[in-house]
Protein backbone atom coordinates (compact mmCIF):
# COMPACT_ATOMS: atom_id res chain seq x y z
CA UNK A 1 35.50 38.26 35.31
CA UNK A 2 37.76 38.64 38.45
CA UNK A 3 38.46 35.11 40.08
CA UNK A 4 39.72 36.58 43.63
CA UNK A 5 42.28 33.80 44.39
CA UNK A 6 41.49 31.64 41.54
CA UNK A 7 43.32 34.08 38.97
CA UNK A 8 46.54 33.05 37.03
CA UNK A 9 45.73 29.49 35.65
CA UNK A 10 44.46 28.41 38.86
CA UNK A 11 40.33 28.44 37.86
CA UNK A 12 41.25 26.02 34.99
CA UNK A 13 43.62 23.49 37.91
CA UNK A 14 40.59 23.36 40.15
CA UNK A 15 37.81 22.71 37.88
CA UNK A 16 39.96 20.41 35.76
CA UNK A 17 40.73 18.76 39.71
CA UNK A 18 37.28 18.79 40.07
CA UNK A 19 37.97 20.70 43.46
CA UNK A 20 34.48 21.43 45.76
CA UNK A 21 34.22 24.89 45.50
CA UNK A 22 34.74 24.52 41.05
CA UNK A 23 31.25 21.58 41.53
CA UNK A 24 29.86 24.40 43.66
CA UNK A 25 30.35 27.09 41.17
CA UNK A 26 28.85 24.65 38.42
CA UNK A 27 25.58 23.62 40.36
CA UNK A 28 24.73 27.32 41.70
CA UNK A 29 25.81 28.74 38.42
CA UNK A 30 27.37 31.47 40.34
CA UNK A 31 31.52 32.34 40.46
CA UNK A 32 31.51 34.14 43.27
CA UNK A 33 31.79 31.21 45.36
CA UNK A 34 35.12 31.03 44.75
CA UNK A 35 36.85 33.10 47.57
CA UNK A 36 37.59 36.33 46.91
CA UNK A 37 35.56 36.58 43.07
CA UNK A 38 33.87 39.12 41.95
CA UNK A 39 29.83 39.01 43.02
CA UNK A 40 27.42 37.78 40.23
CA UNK A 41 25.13 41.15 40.30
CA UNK A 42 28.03 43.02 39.68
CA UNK A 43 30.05 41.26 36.92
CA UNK A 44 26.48 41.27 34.95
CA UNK A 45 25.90 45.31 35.65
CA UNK A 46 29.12 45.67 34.48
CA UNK A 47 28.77 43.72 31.38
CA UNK A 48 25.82 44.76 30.70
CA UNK A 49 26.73 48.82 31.21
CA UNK A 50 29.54 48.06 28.58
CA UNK A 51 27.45 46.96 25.95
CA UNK A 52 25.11 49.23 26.06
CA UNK A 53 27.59 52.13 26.01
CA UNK A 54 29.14 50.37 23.15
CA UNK A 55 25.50 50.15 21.86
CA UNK A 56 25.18 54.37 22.22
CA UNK A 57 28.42 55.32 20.98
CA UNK A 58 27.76 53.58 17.67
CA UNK A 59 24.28 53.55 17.30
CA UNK A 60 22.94 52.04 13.73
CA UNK A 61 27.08 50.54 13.29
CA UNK A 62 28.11 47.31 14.01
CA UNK A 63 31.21 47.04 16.31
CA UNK A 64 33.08 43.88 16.96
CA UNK A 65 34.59 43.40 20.36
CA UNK A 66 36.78 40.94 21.51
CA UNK A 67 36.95 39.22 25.20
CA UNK A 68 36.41 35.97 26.78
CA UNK A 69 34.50 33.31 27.36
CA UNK A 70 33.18 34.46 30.20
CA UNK A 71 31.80 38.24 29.40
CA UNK A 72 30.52 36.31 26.17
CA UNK A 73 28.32 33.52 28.10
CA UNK A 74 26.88 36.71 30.41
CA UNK A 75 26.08 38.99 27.58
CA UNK A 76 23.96 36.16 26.04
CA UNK A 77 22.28 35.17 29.20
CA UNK A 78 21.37 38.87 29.67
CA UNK A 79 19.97 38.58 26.10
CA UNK A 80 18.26 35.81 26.46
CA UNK A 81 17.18 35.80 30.02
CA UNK A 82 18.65 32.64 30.51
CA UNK A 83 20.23 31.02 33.65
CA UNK A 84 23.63 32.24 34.19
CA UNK A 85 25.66 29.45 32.90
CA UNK A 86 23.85 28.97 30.16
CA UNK A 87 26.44 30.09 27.18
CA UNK A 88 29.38 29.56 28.94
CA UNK A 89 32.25 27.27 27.27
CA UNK A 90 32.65 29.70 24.42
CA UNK A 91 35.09 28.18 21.76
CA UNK A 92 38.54 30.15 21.41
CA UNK A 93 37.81 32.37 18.43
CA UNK A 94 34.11 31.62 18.11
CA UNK A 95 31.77 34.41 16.99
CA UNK A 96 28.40 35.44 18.54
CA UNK A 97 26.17 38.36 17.75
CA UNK A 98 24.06 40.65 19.53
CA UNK A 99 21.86 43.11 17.86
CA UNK A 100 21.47 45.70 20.37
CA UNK A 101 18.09 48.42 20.14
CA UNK A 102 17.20 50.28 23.04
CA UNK A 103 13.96 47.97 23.69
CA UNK A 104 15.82 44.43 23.82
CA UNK A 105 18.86 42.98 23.16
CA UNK A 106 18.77 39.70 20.52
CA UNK A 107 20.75 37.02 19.88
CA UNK A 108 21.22 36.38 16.60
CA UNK A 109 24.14 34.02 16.49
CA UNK A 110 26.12 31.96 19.42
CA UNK A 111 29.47 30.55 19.41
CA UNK A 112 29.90 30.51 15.47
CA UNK A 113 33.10 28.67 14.62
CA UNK A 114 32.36 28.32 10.48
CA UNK A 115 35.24 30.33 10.08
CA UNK A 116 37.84 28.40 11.11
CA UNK A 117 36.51 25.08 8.98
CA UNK A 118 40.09 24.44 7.52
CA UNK A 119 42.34 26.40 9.35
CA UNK A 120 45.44 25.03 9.38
């Protein structure tokens, strides 16, 4: 996700401020409110033409990718149909799983942190 001028650590300062355009963001479920972000349309084509190429160079594997929190909470919206906000807040190091066929993508598990019962 490209934050235009909220890159750097300064996404995380104005939501944790609670700063307009971060309650914005929230309500409308959009980031491209913040100035300069990328648009909502295209963040989704992209993550969604990234999968799918994933998807067709490996068909019948499974390949693990890793990213963050935000590609995760719009590939399961995609799947799901969902509003756009609804998988974000991905824990650090969680696992979810997509099954991806070329009639639907499905969810079959969503911010999985099992793994790391014990860790030191």
């Amino acid at each position: 996700m490209h934050l235009g001028d909220w890159e750097g650590g300064v996404f995380r300062k104005m939501v944790a401020e609670g700063h307009p355009t971060a309650l914005r963001m929230a309500a409308e479920e959009r980031w491209d409110v913040i100035p300069g972000a990328e648009p909502a349309g295209a963040f989704a084509g992209r993550v969604r033409s990234e999968i799918e190429r994933l998807a067709v160079r490996h068909p019948g594997q499974r390949v693990a990718a890793f990213t963050h929190g935000g590609v995760i909470g719009q590939a399961l919206a995609l799947a799901a149909g969902s509003r756009p906000f609804a998988f974000t807040g991905a824990e650090n190091a969680s696992i979810s799983r997509l099954v991806i066929t070329p009639e639907r993508w499905i969810i079959r598990g969503c911010n999985d942190t099992a793994h790391l019962d014990g860790a030191p």
